[in-house]
N, C-alpha and C. Protein backbone atom coordinates (compact mmCIF):
# COMPACT_ATOMS: atom_id res chain seq x y z
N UNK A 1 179.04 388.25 344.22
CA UNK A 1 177.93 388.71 343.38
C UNK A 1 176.60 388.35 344.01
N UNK A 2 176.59 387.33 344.74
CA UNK A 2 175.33 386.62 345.27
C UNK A 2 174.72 387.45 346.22
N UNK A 3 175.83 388.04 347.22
CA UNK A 3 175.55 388.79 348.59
C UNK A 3 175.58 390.10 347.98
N UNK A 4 175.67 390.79 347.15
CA UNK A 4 175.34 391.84 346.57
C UNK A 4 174.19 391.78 345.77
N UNK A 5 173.34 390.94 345.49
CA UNK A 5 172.15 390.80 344.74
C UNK A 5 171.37 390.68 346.13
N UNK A 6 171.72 389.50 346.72
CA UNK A 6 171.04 389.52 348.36
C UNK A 6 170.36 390.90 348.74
N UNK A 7 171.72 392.18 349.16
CA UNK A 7 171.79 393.11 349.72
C UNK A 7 170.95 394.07 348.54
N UNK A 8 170.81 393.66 347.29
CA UNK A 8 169.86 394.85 346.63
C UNK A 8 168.45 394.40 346.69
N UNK A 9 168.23 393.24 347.10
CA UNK A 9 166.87 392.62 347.34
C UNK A 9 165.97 393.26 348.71
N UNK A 10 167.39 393.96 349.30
CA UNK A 10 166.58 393.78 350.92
C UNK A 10 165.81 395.60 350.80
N UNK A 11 164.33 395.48 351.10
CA UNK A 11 163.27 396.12 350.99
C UNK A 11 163.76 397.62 351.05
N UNK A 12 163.39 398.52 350.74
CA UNK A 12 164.57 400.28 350.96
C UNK A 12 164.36 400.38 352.42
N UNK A 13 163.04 400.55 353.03
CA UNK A 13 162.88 400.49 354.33
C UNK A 13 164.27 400.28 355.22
N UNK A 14 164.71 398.61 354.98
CA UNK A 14 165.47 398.16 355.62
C UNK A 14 166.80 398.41 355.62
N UNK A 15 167.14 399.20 354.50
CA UNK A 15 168.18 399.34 353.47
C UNK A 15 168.76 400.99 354.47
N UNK A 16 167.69 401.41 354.73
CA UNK A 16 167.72 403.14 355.18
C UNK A 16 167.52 403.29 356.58
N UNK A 17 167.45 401.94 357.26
CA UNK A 17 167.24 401.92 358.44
C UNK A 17 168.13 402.71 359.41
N UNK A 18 169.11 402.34 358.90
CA UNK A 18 170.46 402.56 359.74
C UNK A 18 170.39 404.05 359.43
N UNK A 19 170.23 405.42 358.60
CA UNK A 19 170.31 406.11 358.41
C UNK A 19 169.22 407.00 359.29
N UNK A 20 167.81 406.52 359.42
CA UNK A 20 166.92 406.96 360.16
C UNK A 20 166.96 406.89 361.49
N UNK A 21 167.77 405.59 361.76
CA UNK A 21 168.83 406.27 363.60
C UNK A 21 169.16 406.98 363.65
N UNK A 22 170.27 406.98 362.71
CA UNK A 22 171.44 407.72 362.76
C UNK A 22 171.13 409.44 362.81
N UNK A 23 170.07 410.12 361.84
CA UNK A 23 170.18 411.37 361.74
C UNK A 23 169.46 412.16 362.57
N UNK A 24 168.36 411.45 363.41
CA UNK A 24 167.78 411.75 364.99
C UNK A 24 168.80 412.23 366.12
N UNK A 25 169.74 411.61 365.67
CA UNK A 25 170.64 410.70 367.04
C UNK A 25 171.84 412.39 366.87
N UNK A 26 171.94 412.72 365.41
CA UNK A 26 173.27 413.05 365.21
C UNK A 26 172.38 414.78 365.31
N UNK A 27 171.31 414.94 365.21
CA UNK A 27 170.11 416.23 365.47
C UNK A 27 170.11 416.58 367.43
N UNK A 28 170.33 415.41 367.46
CA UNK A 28 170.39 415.43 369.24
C UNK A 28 171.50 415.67 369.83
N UNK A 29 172.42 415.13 369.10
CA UNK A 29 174.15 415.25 369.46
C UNK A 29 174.47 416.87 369.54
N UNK A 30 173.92 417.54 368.03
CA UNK A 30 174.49 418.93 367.90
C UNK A 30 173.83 419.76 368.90
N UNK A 31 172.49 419.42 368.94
CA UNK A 31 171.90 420.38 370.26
C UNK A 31 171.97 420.48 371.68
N UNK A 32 172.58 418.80 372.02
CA UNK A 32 173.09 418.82 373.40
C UNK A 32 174.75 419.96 372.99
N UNK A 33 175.33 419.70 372.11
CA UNK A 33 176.93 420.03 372.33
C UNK A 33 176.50 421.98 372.35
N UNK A 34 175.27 422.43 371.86
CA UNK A 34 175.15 424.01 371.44
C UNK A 34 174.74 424.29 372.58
N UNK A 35 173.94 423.31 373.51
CA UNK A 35 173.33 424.15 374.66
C UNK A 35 174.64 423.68 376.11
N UNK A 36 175.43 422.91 375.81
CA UNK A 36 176.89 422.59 376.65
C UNK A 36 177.84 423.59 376.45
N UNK A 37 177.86 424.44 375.10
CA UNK A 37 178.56 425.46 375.19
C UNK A 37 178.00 426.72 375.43
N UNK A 38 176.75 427.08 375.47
CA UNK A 38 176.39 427.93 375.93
C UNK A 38 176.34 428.43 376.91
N UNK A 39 176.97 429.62 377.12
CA UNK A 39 177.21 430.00 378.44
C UNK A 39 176.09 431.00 379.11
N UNK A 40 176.25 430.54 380.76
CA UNK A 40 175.51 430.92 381.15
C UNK A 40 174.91 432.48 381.14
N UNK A 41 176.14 433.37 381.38
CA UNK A 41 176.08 434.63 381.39
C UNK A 41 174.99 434.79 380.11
N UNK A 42 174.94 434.04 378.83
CA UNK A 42 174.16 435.00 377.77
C UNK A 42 172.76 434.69 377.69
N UNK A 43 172.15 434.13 378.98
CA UNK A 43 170.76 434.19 378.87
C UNK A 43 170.02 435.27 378.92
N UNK A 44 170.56 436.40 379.80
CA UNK A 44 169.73 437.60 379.70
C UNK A 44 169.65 438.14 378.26
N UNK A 45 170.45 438.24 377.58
CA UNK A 45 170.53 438.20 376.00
C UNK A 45 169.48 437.93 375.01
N UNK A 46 169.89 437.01 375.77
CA UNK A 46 168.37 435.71 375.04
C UNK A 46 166.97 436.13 375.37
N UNK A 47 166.86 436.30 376.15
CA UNK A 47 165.77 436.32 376.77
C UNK A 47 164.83 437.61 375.57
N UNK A 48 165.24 439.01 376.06
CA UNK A 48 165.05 439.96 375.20
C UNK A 48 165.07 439.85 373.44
N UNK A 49 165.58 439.09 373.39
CA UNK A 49 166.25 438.86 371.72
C UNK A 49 165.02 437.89 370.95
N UNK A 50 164.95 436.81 372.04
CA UNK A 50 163.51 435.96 371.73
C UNK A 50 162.35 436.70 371.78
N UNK A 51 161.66 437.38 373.04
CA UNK A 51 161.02 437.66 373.12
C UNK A 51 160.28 438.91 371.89
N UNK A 52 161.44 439.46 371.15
CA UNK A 52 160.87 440.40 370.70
C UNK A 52 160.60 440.23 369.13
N UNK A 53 161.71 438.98 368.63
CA UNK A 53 161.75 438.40 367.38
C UNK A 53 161.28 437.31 367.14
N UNK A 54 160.38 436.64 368.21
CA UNK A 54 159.99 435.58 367.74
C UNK A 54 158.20 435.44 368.47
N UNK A 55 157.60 436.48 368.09
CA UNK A 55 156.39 436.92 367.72
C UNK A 55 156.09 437.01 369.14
N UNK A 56 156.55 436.89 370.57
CA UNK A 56 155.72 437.46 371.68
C UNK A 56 155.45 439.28 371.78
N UNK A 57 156.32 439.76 371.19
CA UNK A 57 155.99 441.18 371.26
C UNK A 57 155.57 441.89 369.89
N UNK A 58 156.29 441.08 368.84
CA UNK A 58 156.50 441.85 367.40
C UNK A 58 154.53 441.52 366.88
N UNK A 59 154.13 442.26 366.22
CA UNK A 59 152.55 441.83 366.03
C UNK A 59 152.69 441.51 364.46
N UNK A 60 151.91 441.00 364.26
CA UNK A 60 152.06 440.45 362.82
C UNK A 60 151.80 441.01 361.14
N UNK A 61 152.56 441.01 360.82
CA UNK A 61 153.03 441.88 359.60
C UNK A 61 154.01 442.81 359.92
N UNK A 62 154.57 442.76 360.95
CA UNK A 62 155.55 444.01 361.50
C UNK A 62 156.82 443.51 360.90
N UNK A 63 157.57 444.90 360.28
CA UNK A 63 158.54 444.32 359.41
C UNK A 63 160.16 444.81 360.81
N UNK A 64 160.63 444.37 361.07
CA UNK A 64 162.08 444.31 361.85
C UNK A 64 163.48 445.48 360.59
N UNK A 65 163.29 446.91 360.89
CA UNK A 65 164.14 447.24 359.75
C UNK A 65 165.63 447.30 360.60
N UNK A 66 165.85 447.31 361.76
CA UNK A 66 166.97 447.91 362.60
C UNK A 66 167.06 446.96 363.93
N UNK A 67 168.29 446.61 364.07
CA UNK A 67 168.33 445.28 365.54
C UNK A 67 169.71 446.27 365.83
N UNK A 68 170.24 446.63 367.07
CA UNK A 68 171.52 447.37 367.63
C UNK A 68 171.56 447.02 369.28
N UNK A 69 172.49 447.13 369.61
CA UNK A 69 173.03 446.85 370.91
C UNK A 69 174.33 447.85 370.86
N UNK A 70 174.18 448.25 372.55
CA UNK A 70 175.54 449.22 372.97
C UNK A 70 176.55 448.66 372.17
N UNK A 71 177.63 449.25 372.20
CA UNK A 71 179.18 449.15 371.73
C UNK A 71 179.76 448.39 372.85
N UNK A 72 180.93 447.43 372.64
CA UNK A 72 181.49 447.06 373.79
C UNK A 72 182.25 448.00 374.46
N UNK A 73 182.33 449.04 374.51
CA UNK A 73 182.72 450.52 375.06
C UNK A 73 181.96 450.64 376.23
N UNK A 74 180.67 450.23 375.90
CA UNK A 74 179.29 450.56 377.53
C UNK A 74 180.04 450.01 378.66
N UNK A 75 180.66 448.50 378.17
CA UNK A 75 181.29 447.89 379.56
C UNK A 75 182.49 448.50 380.39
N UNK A 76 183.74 448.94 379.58
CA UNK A 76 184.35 449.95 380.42
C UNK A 76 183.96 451.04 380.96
N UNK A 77 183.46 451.51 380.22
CA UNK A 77 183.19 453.17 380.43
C UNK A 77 181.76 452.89 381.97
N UNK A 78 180.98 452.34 381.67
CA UNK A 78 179.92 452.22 382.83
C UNK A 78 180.60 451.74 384.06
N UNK A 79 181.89 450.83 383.84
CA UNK A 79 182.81 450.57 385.36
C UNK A 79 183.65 451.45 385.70
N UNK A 80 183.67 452.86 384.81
CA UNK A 80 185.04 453.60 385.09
C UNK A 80 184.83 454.08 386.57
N UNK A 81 183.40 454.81 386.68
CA UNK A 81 183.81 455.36 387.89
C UNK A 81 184.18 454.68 389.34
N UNK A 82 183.35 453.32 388.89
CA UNK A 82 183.67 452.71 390.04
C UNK A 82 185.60 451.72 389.71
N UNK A 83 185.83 451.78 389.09
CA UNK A 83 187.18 451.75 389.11
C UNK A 83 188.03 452.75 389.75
N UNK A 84 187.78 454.03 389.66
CA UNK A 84 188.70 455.21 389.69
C UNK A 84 188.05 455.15 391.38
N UNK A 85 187.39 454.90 391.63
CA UNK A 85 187.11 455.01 393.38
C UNK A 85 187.77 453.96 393.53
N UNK A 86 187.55 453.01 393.23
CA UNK A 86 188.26 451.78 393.83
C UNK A 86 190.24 451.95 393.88
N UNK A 87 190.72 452.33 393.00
CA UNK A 87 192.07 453.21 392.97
C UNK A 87 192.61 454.48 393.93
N UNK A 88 191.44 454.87 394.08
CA UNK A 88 191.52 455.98 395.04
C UNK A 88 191.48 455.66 396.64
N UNK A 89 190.90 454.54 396.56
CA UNK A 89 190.69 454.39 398.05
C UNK A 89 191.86 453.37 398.59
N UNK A 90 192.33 452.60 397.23
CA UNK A 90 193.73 451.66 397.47
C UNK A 90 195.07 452.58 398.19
N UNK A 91 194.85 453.78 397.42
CA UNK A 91 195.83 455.02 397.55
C UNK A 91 195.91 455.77 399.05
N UNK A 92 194.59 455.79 399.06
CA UNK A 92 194.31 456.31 400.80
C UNK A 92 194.68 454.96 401.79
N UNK A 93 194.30 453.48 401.33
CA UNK A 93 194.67 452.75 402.75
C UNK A 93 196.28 452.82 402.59
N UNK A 94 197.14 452.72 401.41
CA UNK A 94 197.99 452.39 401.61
C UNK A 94 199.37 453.38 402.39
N UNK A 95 198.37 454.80 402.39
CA UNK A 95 199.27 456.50 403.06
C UNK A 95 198.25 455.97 404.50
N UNK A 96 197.10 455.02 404.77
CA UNK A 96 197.19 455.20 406.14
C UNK A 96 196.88 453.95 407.33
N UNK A 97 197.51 452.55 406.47
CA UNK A 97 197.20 451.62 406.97
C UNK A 97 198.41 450.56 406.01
N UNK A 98 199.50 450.82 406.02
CA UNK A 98 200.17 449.96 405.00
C UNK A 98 200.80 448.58 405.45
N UNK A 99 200.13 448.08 406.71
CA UNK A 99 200.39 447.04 407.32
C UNK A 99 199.39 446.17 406.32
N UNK A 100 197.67 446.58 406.28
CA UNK A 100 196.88 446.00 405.87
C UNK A 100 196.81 445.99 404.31
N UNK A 101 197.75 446.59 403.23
CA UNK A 101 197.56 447.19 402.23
C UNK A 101 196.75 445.73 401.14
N UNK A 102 197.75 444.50 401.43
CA UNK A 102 197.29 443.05 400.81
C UNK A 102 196.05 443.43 400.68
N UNK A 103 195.13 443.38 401.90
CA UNK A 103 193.64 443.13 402.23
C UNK A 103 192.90 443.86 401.04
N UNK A 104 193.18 444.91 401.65
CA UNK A 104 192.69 446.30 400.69
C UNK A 104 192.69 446.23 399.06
N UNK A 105 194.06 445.87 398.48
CA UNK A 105 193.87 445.88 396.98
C UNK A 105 193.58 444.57 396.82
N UNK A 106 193.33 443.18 397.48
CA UNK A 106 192.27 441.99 397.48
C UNK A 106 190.74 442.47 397.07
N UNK A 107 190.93 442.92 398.16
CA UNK A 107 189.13 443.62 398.04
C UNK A 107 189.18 443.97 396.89
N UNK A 108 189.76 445.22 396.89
CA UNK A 108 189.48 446.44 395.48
C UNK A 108 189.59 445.43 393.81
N UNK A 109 190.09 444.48 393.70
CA UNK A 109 190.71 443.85 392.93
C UNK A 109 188.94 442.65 392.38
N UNK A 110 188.39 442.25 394.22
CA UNK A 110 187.35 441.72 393.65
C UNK A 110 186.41 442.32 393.61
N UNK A 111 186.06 443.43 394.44
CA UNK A 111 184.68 444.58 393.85
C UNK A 111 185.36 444.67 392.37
N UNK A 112 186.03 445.17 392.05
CA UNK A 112 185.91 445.21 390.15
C UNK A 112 185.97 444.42 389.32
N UNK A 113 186.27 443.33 389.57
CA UNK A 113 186.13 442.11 388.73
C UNK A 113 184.64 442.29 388.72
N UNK A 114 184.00 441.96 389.80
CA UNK A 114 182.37 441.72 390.17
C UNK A 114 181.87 443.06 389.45
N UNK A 115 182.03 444.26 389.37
CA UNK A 115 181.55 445.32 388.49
C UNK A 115 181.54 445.15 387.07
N UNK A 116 182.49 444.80 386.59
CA UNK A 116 182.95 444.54 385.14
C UNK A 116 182.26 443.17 384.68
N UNK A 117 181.67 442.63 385.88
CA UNK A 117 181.01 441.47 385.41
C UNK A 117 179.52 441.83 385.02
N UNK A 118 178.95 442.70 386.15
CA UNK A 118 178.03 443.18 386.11
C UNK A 118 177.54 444.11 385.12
N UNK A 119 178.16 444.68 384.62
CA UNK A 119 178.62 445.51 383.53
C UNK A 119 178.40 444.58 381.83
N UNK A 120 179.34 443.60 381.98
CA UNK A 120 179.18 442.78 380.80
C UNK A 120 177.98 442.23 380.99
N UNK A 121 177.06 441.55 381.87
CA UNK A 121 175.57 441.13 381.96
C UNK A 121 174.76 441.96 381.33
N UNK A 122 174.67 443.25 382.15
CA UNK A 122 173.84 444.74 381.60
C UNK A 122 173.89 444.99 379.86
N UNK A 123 174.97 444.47 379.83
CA UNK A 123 175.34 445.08 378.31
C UNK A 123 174.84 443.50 377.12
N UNK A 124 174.87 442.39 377.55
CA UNK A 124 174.16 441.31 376.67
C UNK A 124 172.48 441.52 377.25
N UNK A 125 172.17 442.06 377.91
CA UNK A 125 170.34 442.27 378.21
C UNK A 125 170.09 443.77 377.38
N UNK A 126 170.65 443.95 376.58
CA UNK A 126 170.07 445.32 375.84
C UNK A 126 170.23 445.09 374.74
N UNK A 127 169.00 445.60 374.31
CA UNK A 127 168.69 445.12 372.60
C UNK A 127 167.34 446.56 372.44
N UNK A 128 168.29 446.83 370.92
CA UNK A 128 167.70 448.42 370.70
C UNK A 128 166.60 447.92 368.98
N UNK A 129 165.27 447.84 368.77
CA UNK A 129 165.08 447.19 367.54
C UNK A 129 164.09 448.66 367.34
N UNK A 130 164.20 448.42 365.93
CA UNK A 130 163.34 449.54 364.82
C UNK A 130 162.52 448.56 363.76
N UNK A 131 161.05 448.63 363.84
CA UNK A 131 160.23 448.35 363.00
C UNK A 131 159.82 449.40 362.30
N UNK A 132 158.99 448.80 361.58
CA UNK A 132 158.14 450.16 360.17
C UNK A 132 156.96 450.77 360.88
N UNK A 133 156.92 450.33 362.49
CA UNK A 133 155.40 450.71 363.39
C UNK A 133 156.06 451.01 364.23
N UNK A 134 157.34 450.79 365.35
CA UNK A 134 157.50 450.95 366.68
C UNK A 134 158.97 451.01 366.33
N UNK A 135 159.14 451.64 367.57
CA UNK A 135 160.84 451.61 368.56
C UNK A 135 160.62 451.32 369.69
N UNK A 136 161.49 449.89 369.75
CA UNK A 136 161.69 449.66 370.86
C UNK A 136 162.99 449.06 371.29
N UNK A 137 162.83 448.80 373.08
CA UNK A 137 164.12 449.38 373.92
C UNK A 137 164.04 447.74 374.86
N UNK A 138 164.54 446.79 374.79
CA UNK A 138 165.08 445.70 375.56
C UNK A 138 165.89 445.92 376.59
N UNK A 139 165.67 446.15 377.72
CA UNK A 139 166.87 445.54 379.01
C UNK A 139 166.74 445.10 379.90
N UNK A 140 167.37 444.91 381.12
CA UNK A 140 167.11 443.98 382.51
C UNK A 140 167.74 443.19 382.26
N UNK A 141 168.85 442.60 383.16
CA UNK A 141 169.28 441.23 383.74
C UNK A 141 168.40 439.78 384.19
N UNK A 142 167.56 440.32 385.20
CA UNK A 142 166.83 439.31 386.03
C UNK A 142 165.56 439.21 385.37
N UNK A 143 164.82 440.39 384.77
CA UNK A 143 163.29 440.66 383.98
C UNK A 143 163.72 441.64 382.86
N UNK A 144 162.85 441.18 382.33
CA UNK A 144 163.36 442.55 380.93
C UNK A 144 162.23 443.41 381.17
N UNK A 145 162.76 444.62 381.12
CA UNK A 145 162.14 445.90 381.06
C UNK A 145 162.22 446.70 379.37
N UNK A 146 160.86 446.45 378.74
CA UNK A 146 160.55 446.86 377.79
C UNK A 146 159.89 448.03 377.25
N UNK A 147 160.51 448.69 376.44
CA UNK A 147 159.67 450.30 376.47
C UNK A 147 159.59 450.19 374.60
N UNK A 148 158.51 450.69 374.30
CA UNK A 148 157.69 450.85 372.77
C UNK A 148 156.90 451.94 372.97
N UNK A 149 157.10 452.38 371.62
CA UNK A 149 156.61 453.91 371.08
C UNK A 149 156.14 453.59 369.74
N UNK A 150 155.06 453.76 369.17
CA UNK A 150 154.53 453.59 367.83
C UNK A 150 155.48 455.35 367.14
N UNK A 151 155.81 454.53 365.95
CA UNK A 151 156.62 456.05 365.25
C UNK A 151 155.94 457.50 365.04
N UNK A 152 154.47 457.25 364.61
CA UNK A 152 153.83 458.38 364.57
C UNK A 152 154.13 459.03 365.72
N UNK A 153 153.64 458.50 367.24
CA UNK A 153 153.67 459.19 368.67
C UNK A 153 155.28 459.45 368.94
N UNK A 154 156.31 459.55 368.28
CA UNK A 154 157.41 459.96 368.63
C UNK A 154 158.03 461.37 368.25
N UNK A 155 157.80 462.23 369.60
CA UNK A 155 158.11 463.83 368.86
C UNK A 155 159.23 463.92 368.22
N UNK A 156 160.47 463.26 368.66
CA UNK A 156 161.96 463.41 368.18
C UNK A 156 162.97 462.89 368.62
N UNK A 157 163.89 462.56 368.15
CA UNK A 157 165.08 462.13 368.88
C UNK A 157 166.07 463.02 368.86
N UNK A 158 167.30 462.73 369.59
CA UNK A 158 168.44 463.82 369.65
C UNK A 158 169.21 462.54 370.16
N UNK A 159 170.36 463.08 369.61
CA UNK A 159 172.28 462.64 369.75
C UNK A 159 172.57 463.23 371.44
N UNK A 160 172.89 461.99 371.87
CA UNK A 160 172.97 463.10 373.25
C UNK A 160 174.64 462.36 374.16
N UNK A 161 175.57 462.78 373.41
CA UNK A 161 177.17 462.12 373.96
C UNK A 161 177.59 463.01 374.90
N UNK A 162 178.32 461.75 375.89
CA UNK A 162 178.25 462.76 376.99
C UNK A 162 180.26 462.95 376.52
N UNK A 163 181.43 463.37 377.46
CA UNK A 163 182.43 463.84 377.07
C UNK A 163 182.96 462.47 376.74
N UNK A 164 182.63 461.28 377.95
CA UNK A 164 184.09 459.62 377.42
C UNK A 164 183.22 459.39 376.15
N UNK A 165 182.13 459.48 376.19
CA UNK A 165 181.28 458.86 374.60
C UNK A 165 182.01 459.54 373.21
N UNK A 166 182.10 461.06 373.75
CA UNK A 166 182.37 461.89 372.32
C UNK A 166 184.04 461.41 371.97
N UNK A 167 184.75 461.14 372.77
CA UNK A 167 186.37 460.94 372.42
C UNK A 167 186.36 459.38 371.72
N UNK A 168 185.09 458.37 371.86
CA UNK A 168 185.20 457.52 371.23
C UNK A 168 184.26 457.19 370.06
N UNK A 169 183.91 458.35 369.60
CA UNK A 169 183.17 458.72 368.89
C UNK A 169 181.82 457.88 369.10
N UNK A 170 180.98 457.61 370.19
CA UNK A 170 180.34 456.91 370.62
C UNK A 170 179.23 458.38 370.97
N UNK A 171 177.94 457.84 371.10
CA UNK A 171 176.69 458.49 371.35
C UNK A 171 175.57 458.11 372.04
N UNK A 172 174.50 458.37 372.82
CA UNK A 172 173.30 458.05 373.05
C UNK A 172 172.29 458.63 372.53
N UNK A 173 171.36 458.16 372.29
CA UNK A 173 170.00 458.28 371.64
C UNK A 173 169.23 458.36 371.87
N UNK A 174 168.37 459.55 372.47
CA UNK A 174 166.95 459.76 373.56
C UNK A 174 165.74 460.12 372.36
N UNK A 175 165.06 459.42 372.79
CA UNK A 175 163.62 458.84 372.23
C UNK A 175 162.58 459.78 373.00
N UNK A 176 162.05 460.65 372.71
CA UNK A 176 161.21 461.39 373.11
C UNK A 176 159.91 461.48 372.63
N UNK A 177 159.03 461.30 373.22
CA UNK A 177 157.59 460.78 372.66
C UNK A 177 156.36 461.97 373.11
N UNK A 178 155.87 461.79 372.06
CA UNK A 178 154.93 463.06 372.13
C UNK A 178 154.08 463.14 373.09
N UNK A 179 153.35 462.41 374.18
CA UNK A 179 152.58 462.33 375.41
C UNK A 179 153.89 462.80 376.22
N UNK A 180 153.74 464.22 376.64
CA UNK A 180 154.33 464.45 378.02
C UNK A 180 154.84 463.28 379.25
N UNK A 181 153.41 462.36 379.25
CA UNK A 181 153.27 461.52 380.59
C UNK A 181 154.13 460.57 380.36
N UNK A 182 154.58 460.14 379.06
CA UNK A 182 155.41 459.14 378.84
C UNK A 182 156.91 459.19 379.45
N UNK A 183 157.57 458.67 379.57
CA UNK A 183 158.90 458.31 379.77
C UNK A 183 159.50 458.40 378.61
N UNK A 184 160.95 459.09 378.37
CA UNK A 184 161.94 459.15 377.49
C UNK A 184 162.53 458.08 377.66
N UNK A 185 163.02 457.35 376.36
CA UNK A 185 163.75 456.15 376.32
C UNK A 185 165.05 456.38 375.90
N UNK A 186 166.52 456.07 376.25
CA UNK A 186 167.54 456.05 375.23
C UNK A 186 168.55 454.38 375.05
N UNK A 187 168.86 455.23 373.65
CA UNK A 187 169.77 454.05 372.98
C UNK A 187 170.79 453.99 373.50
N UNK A 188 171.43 453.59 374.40
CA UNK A 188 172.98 453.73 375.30
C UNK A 188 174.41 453.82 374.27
N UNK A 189 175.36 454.42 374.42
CA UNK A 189 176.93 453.94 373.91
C UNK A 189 176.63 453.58 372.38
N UNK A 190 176.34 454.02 371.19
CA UNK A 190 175.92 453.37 370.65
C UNK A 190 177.11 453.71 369.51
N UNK A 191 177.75 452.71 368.74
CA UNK A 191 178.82 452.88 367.50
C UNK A 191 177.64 453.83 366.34
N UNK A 192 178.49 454.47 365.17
CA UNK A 192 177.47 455.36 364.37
C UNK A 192 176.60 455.50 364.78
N UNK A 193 176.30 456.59 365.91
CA UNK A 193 174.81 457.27 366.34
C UNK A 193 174.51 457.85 365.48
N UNK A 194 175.15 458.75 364.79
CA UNK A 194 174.32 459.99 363.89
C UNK A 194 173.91 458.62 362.71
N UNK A 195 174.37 457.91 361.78
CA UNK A 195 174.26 456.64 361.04
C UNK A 195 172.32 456.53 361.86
N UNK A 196 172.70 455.86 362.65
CA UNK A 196 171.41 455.21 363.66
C UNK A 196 170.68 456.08 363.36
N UNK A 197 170.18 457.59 364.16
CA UNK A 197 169.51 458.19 364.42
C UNK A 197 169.32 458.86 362.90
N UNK A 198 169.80 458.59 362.51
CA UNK A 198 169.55 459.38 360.72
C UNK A 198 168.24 458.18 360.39
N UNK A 199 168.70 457.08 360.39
CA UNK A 199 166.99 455.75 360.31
C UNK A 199 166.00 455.96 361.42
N UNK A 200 166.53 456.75 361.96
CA UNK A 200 165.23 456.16 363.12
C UNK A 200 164.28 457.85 363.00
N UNK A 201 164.82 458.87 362.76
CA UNK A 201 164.41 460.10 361.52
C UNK A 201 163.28 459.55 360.41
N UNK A 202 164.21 459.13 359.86
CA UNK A 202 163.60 458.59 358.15
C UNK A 202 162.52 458.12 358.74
N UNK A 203 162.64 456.94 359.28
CA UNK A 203 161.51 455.82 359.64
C UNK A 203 160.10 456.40 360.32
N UNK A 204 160.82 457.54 361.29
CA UNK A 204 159.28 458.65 361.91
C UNK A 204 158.72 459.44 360.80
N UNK A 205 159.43 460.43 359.97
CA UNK A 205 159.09 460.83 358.92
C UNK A 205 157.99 460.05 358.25
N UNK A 206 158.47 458.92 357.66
CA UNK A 206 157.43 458.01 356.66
C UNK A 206 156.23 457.47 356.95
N UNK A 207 156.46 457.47 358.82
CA UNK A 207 154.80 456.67 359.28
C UNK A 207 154.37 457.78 359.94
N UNK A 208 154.86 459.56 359.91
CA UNK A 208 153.54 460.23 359.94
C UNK A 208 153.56 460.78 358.62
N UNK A 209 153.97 460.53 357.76
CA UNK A 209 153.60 460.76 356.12
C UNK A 209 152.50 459.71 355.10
N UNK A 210 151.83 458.88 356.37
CA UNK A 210 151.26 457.77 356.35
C UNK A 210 151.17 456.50 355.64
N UNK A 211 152.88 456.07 356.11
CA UNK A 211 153.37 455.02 356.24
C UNK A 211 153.73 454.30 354.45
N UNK A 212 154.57 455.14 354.44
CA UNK A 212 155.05 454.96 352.70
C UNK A 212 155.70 453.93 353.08
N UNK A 213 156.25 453.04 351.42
CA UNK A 213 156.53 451.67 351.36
C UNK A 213 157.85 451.72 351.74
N UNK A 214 158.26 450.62 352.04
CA UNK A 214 159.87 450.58 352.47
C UNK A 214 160.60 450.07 351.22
């Protein structure tokens, strides 16, 4: 009873001490273990994803109605052709060099790994966002290459699937902007294009109808 009257005597300060280590310590723990699992490959990701949502590009009061990225479909389909060469040419050493054939599907085996890698990079550096003012287009690996169109200045978009897109019911999305001089932008591989491009319609509609409420 004594050492429990002791221990309610001792000041809160001192009492909470141990707790005010502790929850610094255990704030530091989780952020070393989040940035230890983070892998390297998803910085290009990042990069674009920050930059555009966390006020270096977005201007203020800009409302974020639409965030999209390719389908994981972009990654096969963008390595096919260089797969189907790489198959083709395994086929030719092996009708005219079948001493060396090992070498050959070695190679062929690591050019496509290294494609499909390259491929999955390309595809975490793209980030497709829709505000109530702009469309814009995130990509690049090494630098991000950023393209914005205020909605009024956008003449139209169109669905534009090419034949592997249409069998997976997959689409692209070309952004066409009313200055000739400009550059067309598109939305790559994208799951529900017509879905997509039905908002990104609406959304031009309303800000040259001058900019009704959301």
């Amino acid at each position: 009873m004594r050492e429990d009257s002791d221990r309610s005597r001792l000041p809160r300060r001192s009492r909470n001490a141990r707790w005010t280590r502790t929850i610094p310590s255990m704030r530091l723990s989780l952020q070393a273990e989040a940035a230890a699992t983070a892998s390297p490959a998803a910085a290009p990701v990042v990069a674009p994803a920050a930059s555009l949502l966390t006020g270096q590009v977005l201007r203020d009061g800009e409302i974020v109605m639409l965030v999209a990225k390719p389908s994981l479909w972009f990654i096969p389909l963008s390595s096919l052709g260089w797969i189907v060469a790489l198959v083709v040419a395994c086929v030719a050493a092996r009708a005219t060099d079948q001493q060396h054939i090992h070498i050959w599907v070695e190679t062929a085996l690591f050019i496509g790994a290294a494609r499909i890698m390259w491929a999955i990079v390309n595809w975490m550096g793209k980030l497709y966002v829709l505000t109530d003012q702009r469309i814009l287009r995130a990509s690049g690996v090494f630098s991000v290459d950023l393209f914005e169109c205020p909605l009024r200045k956008v003449a139209r978009t169109r669905l534009l699937p090419t034949l592997r897109e249409r069998s997976l019911r997959l689409a692209s999305i070309e952004i066409i902007p009313e200055d000739d001089t400009r550059p067309c932008a598109f939305w790559q591989t994208l799951a529900k294009p017509a879905e997509i491009n039905e908002k990104l319609q609406r959304a031009i509609r309303r800000a040259k109808q001058g900019g009704m409420p959301w």
